[in-house]
C-alpha atoms as a PDB file:
ATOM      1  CA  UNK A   1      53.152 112.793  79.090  1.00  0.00           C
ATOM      2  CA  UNK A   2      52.812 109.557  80.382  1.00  0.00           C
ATOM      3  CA  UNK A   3      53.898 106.347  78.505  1.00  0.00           C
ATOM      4  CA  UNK A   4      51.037 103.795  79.155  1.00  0.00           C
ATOM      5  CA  UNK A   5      51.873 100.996  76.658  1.00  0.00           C
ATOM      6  CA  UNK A   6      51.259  97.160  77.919  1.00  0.00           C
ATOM      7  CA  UNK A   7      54.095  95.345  78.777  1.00  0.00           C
ATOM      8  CA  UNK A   8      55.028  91.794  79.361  1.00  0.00           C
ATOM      9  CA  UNK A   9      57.684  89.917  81.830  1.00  0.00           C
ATOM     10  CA  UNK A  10      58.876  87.057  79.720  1.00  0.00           C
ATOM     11  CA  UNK A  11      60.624  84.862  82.317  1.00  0.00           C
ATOM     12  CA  UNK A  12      56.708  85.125  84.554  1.00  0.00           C
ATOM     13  CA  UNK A  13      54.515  86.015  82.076  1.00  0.00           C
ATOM     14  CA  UNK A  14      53.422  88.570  84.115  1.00  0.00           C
ATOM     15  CA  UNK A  15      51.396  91.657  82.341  1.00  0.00           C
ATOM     16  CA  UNK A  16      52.440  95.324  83.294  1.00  0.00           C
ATOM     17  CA  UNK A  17      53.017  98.608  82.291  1.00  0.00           C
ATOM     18  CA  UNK A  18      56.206  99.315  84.128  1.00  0.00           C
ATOM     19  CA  UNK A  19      59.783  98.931  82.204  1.00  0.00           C
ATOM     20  CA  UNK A  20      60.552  96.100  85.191  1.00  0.00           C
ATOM     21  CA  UNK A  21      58.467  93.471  86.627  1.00  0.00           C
ATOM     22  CA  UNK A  22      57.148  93.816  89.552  1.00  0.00           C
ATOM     23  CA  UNK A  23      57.309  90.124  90.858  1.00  0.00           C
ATOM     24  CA  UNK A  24      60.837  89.236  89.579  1.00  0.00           C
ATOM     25  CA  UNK A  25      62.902  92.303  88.896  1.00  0.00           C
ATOM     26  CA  UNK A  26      63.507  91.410  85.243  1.00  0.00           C
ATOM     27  CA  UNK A  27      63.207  93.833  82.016  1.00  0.00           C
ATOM     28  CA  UNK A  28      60.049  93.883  80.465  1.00  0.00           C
ATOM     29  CA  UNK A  29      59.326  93.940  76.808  1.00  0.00           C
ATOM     30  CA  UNK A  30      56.313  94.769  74.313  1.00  0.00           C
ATOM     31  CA  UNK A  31      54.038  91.510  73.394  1.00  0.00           C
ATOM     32  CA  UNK A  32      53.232  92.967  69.886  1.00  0.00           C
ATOM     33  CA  UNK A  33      54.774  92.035  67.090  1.00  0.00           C
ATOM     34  CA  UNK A  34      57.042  94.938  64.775  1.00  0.00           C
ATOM     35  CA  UNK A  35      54.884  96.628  62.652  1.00  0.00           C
ATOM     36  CA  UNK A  36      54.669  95.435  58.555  1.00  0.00           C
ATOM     37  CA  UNK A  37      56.665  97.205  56.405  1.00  0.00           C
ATOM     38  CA  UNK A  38      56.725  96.628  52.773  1.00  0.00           C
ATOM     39  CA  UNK A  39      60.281  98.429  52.366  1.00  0.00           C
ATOM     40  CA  UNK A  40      61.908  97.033  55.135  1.00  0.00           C
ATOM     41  CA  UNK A  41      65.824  96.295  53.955  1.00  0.00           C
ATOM     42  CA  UNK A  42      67.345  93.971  56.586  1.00  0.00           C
ATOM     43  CA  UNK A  43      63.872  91.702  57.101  1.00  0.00           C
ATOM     44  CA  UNK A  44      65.502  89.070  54.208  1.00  0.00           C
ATOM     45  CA  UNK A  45      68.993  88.443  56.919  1.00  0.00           C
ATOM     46  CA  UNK A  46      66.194  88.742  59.812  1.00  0.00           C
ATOM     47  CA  UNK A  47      64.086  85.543  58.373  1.00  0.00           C
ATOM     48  CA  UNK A  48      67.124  83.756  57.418  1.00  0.00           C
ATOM     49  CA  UNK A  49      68.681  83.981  61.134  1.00  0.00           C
ATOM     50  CA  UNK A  50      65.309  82.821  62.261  1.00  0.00           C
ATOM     51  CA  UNK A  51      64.947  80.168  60.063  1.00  0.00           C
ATOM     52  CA  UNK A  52      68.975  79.028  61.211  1.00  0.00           C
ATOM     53  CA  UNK A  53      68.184  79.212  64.680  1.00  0.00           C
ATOM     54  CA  UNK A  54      65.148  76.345  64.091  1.00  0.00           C
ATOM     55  CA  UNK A  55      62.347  78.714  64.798  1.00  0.00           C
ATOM     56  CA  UNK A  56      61.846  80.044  61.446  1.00  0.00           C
ATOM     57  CA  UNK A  57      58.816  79.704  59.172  1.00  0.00           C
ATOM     58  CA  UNK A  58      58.259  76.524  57.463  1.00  0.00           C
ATOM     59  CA  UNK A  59      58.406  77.856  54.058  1.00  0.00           C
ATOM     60  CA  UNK A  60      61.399  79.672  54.073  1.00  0.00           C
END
């Protein structure tokens, strides 16, 4: 079965649906976001390494 899940190139912003980008070679990830999960363990050390890193929420 075939995999057909949109991809993007971050470094071109280049839409695809291969794992590499066809313009510059580079690895291509998913552009949506990890799903919700109310009983997700580690997503308290994920916000707080966000929020050290200056790209964090506002709030937290």
């Amino acid at each position: 079965m075939t995999e057909s899940i949109l991809r993007v190139c971050r470094p071109c912003a280049r839409y695809t649906l291969r794992a590499k980008c066809p313009e510059c070679q580079s690895p291509t990830r998913t552009p949506h976001p990890a799903r919700y999960d109310p009983g997700d363990r580690y997503g308290k050390y994920r916000r707080a390494l966000l929020s050290a890193a200056g790209s964090g929420p506002a709030g937290e």
